[in-house]
C-alpha atoms as a PDB file:
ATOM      1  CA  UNK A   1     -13.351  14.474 -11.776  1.00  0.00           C
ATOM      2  CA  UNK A   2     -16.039  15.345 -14.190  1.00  0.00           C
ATOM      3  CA  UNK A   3     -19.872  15.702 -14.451  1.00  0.00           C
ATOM      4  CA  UNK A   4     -22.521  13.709 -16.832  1.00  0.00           C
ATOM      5  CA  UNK A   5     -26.082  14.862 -16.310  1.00  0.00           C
ATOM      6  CA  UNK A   6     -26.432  14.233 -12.712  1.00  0.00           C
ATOM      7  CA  UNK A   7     -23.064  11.735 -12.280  1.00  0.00           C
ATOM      8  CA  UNK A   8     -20.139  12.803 -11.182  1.00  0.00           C
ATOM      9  CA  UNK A   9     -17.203  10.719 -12.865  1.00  0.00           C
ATOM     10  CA  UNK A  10     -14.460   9.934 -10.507  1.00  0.00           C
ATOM     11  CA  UNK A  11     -10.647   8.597 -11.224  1.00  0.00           C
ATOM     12  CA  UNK A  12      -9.893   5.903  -9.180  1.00  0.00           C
ATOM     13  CA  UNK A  13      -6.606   4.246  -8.510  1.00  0.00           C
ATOM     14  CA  UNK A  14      -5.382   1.102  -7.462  1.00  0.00           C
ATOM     15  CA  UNK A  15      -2.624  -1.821  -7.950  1.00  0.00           C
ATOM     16  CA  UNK A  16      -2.914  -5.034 -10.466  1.00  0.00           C
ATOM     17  CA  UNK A  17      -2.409  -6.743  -7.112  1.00  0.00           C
ATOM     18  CA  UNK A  18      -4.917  -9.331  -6.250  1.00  0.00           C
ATOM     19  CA  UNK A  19      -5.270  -7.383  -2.804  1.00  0.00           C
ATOM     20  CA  UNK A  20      -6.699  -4.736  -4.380  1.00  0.00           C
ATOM     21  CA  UNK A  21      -8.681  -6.003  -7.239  1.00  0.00           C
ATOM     22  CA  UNK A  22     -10.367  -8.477  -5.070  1.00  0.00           C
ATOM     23  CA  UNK A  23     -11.009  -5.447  -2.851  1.00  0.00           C
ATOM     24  CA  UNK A  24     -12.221  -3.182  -6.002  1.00  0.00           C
ATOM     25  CA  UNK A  25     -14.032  -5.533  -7.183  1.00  0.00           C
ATOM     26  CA  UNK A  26     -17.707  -4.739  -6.762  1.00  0.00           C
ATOM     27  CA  UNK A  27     -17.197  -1.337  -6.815  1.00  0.00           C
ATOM     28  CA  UNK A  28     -15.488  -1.280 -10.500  1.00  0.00           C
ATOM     29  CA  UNK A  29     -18.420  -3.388 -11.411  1.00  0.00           C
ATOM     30  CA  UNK A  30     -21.331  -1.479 -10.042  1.00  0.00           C
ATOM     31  CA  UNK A  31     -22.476  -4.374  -7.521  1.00  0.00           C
ATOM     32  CA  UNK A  32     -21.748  -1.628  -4.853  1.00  0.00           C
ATOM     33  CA  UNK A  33     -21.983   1.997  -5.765  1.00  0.00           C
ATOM     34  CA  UNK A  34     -22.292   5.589  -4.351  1.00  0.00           C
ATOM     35  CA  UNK A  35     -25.502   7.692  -5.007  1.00  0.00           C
ATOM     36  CA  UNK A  36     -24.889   9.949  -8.130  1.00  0.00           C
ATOM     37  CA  UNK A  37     -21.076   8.802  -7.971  1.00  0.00           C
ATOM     38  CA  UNK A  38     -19.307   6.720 -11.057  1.00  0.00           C
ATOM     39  CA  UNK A  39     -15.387   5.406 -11.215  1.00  0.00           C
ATOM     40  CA  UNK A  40     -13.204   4.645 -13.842  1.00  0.00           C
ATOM     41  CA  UNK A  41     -10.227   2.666 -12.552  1.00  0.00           C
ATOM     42  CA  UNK A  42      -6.449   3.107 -13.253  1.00  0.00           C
ATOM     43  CA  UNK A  43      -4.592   0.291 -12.516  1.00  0.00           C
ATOM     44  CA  UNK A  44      -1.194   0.978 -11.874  1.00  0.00           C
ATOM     45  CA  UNK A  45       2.386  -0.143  -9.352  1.00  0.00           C
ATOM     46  CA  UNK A  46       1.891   1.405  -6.217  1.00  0.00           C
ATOM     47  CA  UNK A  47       5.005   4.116  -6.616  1.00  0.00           C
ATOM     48  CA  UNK A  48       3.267   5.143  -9.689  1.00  0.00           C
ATOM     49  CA  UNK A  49      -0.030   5.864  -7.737  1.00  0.00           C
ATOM     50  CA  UNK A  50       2.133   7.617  -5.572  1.00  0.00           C
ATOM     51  CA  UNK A  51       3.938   9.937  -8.217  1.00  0.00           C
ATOM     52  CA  UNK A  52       0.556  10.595  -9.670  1.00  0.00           C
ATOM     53  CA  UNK A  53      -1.271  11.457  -6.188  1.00  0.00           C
ATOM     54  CA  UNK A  54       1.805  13.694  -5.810  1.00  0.00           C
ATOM     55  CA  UNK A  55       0.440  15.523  -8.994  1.00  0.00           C
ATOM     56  CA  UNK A  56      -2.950  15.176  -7.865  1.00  0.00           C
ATOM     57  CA  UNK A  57      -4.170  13.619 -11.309  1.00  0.00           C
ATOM     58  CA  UNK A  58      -6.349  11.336  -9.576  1.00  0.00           C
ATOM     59  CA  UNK A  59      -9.558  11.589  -7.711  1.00  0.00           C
ATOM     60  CA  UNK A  60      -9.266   8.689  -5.550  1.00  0.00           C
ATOM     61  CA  UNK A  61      -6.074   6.235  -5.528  1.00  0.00           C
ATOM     62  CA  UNK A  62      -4.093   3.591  -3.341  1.00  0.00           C
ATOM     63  CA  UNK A  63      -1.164   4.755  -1.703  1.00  0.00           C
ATOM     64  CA  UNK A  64       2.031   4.203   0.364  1.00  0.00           C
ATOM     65  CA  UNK A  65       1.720   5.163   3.615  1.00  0.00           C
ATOM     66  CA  UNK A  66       5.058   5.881   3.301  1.00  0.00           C
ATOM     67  CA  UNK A  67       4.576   8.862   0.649  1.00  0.00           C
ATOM     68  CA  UNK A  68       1.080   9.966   2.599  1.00  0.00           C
ATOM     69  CA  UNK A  69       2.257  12.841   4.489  1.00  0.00           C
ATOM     70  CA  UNK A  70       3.461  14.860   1.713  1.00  0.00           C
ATOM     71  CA  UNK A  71       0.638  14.474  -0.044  1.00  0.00           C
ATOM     72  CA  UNK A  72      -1.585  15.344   2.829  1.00  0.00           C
ATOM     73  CA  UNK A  73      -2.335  19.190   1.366  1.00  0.00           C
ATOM     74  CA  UNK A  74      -4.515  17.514  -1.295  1.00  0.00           C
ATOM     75  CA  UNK A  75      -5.791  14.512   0.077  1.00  0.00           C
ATOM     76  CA  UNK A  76      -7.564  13.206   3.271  1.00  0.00           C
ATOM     77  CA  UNK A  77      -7.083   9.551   3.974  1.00  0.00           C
ATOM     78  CA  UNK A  78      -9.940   7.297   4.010  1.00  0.00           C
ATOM     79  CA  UNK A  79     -10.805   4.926   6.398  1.00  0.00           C
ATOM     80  CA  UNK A  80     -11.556   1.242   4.294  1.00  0.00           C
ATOM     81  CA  UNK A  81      -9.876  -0.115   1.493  1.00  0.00           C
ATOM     82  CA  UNK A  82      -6.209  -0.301   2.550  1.00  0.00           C
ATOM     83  CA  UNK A  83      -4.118  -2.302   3.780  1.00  0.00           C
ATOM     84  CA  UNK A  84      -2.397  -3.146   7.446  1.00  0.00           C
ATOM     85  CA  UNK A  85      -2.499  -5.990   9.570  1.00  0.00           C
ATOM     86  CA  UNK A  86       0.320  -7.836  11.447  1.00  0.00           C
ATOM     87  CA  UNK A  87       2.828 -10.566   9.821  1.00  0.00           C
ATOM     88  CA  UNK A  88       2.639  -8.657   6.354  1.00  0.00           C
ATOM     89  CA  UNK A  89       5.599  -6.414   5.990  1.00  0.00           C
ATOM     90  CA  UNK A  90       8.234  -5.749   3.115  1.00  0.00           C
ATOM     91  CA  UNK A  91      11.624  -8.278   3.627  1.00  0.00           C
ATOM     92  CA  UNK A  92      15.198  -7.654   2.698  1.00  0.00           C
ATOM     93  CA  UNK A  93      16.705 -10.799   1.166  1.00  0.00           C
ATOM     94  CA  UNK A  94      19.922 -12.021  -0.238  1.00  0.00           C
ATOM     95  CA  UNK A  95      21.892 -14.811  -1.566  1.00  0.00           C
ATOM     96  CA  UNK A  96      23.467 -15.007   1.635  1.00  0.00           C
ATOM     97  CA  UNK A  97      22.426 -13.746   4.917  1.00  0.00           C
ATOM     98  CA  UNK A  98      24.514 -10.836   6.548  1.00  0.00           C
ATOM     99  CA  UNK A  99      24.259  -8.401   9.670  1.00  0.00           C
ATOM    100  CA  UNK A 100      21.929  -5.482  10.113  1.00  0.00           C
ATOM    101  CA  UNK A 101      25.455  -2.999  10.235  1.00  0.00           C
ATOM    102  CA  UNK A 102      26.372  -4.753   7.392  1.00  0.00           C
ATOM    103  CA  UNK A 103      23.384  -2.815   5.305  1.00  0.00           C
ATOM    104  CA  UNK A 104      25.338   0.085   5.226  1.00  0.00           C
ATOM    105  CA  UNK A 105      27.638  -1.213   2.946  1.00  0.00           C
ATOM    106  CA  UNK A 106      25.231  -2.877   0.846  1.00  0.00           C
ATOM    107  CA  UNK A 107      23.536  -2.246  -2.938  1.00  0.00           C
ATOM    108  CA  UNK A 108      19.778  -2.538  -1.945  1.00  0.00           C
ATOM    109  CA  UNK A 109      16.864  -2.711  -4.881  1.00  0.00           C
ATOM    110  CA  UNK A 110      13.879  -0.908  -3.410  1.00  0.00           C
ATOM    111  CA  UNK A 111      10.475  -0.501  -4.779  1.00  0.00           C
ATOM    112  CA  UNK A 112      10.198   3.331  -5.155  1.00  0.00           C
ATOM    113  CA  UNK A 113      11.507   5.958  -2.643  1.00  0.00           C
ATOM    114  CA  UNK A 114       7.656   6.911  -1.913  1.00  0.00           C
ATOM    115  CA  UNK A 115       7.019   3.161  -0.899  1.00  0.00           C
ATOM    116  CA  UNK A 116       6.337   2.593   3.196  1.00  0.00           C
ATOM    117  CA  UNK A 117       9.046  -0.557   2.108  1.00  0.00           C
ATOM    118  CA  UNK A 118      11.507   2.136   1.905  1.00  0.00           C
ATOM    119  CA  UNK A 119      10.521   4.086   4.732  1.00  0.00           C
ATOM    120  CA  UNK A 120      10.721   1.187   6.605  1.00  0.00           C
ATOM    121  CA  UNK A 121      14.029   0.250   5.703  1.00  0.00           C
ATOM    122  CA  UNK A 122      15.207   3.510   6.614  1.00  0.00           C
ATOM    123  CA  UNK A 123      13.937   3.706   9.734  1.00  0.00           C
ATOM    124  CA  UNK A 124      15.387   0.037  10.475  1.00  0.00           C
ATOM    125  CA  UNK A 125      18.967   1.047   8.888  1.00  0.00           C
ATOM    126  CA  UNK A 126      19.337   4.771   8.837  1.00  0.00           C
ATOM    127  CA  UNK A 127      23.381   4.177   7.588  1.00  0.00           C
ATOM    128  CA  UNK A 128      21.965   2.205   4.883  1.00  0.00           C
ATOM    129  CA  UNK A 129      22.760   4.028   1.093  1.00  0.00           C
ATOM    130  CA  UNK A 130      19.780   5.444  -1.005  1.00  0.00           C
ATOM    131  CA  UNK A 131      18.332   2.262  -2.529  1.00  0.00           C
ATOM    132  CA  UNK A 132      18.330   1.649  -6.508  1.00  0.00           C
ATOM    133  CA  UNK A 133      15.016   2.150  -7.386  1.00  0.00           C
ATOM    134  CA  UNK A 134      13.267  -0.892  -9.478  1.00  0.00           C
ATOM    135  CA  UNK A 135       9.933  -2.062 -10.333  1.00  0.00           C
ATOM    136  CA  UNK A 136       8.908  -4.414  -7.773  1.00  0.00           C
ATOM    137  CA  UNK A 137       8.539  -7.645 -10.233  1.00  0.00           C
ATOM    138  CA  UNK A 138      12.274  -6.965 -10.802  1.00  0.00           C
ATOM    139  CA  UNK A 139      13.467  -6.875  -7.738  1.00  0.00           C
ATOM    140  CA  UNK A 140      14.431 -10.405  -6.892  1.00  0.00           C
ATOM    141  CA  UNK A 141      15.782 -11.633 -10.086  1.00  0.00           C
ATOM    142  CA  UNK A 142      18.544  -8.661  -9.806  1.00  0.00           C
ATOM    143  CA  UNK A 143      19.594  -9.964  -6.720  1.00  0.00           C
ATOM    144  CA  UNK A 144      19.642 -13.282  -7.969  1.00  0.00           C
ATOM    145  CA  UNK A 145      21.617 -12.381 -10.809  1.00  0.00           C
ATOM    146  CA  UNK A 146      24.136 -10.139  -8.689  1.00  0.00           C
ATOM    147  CA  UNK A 147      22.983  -7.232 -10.135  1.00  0.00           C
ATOM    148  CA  UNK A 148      22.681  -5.718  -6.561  1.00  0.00           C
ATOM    149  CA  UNK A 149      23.435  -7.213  -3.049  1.00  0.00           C
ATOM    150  CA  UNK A 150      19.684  -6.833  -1.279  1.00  0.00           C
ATOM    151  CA  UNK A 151      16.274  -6.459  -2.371  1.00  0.00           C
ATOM    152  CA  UNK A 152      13.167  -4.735  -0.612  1.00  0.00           C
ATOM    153  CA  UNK A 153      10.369  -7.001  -1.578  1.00  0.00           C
ATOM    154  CA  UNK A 154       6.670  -6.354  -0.969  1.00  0.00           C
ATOM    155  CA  UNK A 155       3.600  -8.060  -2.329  1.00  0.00           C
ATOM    156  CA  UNK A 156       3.180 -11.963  -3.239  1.00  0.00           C
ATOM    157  CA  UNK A 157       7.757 -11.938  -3.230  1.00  0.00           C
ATOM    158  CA  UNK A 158       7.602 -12.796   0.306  1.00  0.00           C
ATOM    159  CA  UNK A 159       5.756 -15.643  -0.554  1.00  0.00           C
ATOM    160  CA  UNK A 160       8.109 -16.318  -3.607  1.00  0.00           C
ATOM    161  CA  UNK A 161      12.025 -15.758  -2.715  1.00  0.00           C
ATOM    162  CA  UNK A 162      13.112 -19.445  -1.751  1.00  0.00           C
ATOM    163  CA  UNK A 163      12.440 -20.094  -5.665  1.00  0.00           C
ATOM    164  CA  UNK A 164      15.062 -17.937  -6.551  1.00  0.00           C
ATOM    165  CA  UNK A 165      17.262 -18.772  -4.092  1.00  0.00           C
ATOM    166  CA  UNK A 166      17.269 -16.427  -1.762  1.00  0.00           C
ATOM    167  CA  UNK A 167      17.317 -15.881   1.564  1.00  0.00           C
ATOM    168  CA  UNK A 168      15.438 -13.680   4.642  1.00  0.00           C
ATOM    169  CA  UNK A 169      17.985 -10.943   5.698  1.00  0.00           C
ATOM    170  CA  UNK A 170      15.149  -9.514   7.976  1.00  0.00           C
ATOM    171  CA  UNK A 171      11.588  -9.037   7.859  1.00  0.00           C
ATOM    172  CA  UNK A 172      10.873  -5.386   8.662  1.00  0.00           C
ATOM    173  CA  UNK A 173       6.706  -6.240   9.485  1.00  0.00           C
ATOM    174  CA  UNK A 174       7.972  -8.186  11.913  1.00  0.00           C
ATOM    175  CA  UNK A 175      11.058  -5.374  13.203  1.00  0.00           C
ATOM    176  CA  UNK A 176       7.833  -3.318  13.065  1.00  0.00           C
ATOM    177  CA  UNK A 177       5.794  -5.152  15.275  1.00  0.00           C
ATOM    178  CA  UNK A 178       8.088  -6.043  18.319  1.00  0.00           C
ATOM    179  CA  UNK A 179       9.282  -2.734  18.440  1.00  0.00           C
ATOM    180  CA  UNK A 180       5.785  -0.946  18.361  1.00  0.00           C
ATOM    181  CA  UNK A 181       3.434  -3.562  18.992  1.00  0.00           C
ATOM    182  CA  UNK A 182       1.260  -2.355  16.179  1.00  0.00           C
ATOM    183  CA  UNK A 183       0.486  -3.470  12.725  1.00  0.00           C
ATOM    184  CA  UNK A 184       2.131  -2.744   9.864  1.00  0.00           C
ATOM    185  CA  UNK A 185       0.684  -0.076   7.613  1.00  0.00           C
ATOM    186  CA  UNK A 186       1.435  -0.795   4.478  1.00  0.00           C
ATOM    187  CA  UNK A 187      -0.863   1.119   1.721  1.00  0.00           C
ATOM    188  CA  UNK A 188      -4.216   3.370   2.501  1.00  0.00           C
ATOM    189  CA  UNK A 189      -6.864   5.291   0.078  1.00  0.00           C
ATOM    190  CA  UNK A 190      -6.717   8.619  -0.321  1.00  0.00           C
ATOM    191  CA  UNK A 191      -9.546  11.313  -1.525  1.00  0.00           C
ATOM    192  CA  UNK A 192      -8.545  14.868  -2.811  1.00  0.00           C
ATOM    193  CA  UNK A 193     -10.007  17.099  -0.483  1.00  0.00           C
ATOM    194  CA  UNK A 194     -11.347  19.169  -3.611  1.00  0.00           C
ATOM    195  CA  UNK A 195     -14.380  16.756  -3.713  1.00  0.00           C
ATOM    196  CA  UNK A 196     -16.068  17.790  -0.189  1.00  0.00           C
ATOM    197  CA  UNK A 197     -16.529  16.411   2.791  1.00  0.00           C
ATOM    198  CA  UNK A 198     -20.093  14.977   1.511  1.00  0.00           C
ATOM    199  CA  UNK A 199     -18.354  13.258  -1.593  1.00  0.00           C
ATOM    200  CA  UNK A 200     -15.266  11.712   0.451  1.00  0.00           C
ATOM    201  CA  UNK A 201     -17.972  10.177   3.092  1.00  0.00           C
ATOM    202  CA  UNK A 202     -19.703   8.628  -0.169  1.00  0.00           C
ATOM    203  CA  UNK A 203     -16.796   7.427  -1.628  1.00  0.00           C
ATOM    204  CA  UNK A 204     -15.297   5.684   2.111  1.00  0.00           C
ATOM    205  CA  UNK A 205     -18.774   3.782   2.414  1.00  0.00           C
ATOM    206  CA  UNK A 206     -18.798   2.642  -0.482  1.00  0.00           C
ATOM    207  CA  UNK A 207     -15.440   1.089  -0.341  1.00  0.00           C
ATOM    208  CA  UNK A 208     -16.348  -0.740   2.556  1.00  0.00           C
ATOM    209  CA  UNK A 209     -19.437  -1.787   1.031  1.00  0.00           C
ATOM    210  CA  UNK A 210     -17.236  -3.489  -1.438  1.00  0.00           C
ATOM    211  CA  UNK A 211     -15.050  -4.746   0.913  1.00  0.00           C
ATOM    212  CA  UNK A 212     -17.528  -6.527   2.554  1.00  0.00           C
ATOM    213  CA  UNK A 213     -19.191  -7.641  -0.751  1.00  0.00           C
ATOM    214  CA  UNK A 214     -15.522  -9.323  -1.350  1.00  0.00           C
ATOM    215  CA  UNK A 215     -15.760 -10.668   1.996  1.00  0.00           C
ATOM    216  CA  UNK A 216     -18.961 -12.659   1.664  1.00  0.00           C
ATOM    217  CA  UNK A 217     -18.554 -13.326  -1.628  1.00  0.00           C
ATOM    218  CA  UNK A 218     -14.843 -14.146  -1.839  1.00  0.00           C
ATOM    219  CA  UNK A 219     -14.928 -16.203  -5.261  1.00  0.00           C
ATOM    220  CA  UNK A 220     -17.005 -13.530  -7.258  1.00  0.00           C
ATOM    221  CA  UNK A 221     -13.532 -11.239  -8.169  1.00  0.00           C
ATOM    222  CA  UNK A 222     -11.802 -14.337  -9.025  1.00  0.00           C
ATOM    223  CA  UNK A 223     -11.853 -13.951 -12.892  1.00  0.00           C
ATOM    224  CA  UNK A 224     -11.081 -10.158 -12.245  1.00  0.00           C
ATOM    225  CA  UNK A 225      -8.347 -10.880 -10.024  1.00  0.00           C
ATOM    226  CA  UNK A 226      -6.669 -13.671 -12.096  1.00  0.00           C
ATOM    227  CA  UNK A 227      -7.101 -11.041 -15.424  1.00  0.00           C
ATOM    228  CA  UNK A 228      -4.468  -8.900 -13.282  1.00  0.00           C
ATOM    229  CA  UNK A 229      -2.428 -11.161 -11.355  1.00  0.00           C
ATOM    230  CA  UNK A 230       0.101 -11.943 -14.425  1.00  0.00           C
ATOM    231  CA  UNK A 231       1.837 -15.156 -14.125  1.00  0.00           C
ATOM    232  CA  UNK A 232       0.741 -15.426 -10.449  1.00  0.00           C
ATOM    233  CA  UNK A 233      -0.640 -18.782 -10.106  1.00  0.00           C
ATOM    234  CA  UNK A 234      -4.137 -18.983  -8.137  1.00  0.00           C
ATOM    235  CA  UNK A 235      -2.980 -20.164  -4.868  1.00  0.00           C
ATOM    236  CA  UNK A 236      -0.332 -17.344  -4.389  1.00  0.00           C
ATOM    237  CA  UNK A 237      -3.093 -15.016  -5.782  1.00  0.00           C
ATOM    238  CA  UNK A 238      -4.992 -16.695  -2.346  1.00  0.00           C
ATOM    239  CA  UNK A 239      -2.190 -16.294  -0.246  1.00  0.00           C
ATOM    240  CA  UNK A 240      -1.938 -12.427  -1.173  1.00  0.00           C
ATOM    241  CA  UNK A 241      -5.396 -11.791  -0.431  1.00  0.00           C
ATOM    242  CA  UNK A 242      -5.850 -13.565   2.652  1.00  0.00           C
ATOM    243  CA  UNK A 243      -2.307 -11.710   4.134  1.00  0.00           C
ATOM    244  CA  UNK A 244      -3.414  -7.993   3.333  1.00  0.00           C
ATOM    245  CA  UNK A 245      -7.170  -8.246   3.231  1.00  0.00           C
ATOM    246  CA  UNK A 246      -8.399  -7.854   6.744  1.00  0.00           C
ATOM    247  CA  UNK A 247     -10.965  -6.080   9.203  1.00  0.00           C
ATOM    248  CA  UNK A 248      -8.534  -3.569   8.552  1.00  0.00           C
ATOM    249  CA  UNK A 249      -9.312  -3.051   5.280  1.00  0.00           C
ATOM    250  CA  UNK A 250     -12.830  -2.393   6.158  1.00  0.00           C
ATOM    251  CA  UNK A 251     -12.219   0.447   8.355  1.00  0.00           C
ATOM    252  CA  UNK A 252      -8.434   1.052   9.899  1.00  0.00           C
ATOM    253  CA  UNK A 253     -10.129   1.250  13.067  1.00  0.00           C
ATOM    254  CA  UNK A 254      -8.213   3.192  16.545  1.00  0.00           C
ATOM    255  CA  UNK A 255      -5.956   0.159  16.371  1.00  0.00           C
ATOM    256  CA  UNK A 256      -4.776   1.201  12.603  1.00  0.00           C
ATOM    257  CA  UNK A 257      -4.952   5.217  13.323  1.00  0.00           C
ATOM    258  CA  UNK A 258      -2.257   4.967  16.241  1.00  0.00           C
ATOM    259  CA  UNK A 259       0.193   2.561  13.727  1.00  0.00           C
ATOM    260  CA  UNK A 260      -0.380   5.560  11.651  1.00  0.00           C
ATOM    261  CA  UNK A 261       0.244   7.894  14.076  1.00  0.00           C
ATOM    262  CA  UNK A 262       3.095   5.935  15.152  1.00  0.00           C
ATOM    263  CA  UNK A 263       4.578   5.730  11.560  1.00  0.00           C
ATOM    264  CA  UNK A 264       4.335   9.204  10.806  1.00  0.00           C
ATOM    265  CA  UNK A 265       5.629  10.266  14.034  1.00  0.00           C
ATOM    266  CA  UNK A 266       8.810   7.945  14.108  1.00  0.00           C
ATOM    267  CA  UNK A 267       9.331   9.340  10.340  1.00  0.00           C
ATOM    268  CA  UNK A 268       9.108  13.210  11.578  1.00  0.00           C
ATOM    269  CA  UNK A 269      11.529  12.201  14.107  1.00  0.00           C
ATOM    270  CA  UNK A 270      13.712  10.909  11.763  1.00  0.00           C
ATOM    271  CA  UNK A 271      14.015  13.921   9.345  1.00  0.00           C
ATOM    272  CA  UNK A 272      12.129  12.047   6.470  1.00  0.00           C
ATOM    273  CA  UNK A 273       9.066  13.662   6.283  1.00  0.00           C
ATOM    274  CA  UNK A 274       7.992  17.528   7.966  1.00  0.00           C
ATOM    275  CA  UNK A 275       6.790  17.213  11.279  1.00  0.00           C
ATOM    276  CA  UNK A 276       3.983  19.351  11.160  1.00  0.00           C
ATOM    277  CA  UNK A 277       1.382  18.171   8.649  1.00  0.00           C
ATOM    278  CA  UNK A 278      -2.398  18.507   7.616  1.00  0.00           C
ATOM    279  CA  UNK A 279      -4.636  16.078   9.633  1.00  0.00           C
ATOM    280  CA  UNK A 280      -4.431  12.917   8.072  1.00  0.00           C
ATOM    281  CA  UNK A 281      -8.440  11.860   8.384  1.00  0.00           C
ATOM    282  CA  UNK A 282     -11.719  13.830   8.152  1.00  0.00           C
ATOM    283  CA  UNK A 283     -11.513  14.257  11.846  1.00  0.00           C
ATOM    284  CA  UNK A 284      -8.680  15.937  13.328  1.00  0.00           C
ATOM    285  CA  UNK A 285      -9.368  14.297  16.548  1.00  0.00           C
ATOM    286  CA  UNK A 286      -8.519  10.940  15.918  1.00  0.00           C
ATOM    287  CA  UNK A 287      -4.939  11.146  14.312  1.00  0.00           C
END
């Protein structure tokens, strides 16, 4: 964060994904905007956001949920702008399909140890051996290749895996679900708490102001979100959008704070994370 004359400049992070840059959209491009606030965007995977929230080096940035509580003594989560919603989670997959006790003897590619994928996975399959961290993208062609036994997909691969001939081991949104009937949280925004109560409340609007700016004018990010998408054609880039860009991601709502809650909780009870934490949101009450 720095100041020009009477704007304060503000780092802002977020994923290539077209989830994101559809969401980010209008508020890159100044069609929605915060009084006296400016952003310049970082665009970055999702376990890098997390590795540079954990170093605080940005004012504003996507995260895991799954890395969220330890970076609680910096940040505050925000309420738009993420991402949960129900029939969206991270799958394992596999040349072949095996057993769920049959994880623990398995080479698994994850995403990043920070990722809520990885949580996930080892709250599913607590036996299961630290995963072999790779950059998402990677991920599937490894297993194809043999290079590991499992992947931990996320993004547009669950859309993508028949192609390279692989198969659904399990599908931890859904594990998720029936066990907690809750959505899945996958990623969130985060504000350092250095910026003020006043600043953070600026900064959540106006995310939801572009949220909604996406949402009723769905085709005016499309040039932005093909620039980022890579080799992902437009209807996957569709597909991606529609699956993590919800009501949700306009405000989490008391629906999306208790499968927070509920995440964090199971997580504490697990030994992954401390128990005792800094409140999550602005209002202590509500998580």
């Amino acid at each position: 964060m720095h100041r020009s004359d009477d704007t304060t400049e503000l780092t802002l992070g977020y994923s290539p994904c077209p989830n994101d840059t559809f969401i980010f959209h209008a508020l890159v491009h100044g069609i929605e905007h915060a009084e006296g606030l400016r952003f310049t965007e970082r665009l970055e995977d999702v376990e890098t956001l997390n590795r540079l929230a954990a170093r605080a080096e940005l004012d504003v940035t996507k995260i895991s949920y799954g890395a969220a509580p330890g970076l609680l003594a910096d940040y505050v989560l925000l309420r738009s702008g993420g991402a949960l919603g129900r029939g969206c989670g991270p799958l394992i997959v596999a040349r072949e399909p095996f057993s769920r006790e049959a994880l623990a003897g398995k080479r698994i590619a994850i995403p990043g140890r920070n990722t809520t994928a990885n949580l996930l996975l080892r709250l599913y399959a607590p036996d299961a051996a630290p995963g072999i961290e790779l950059v998402y993208s990677d991920i599937m062609p490894a297993v194809a290749r043999g290079e590991v036994d499992a992947g931990l997909i996320i993004h547009e691969s669950r859309f993508t895996y028949p192609q390279h001939g692989l198969t659904r081991v399990v599908d931890l949104g859904e594990w998720w679900e029936q066990t907690t009937g809750l959505p899945i949280p996958l990623g969130g925004i985060m504000a350092r708490r250095a910026l003020g109560e006043e600043t953070i409340r600026a900064v959540d609007d106006a995310i939801r102001r572009s949220v909604e700016h996406a949402f009723e004018h769905p085709d005016a990010s499309r040039e932005y979100v093909r620039a980022h998408a890579q080799e992902m054609d437009d209807a996957v880039a569709r597909q991606h959008i529609d699956l993590y860009v919800n009501p949700f991601s306009v405000d989490v709502g008391d629906q999306g704070e208790r499968a927070i809650r509920e995440l964090f909780e199971r997580a504490a009870r697990a030994g992954i994370i401390p128990a005792d934490h800094p409140a999550p949101f602005l209002h202590p009450a509500t998580v």
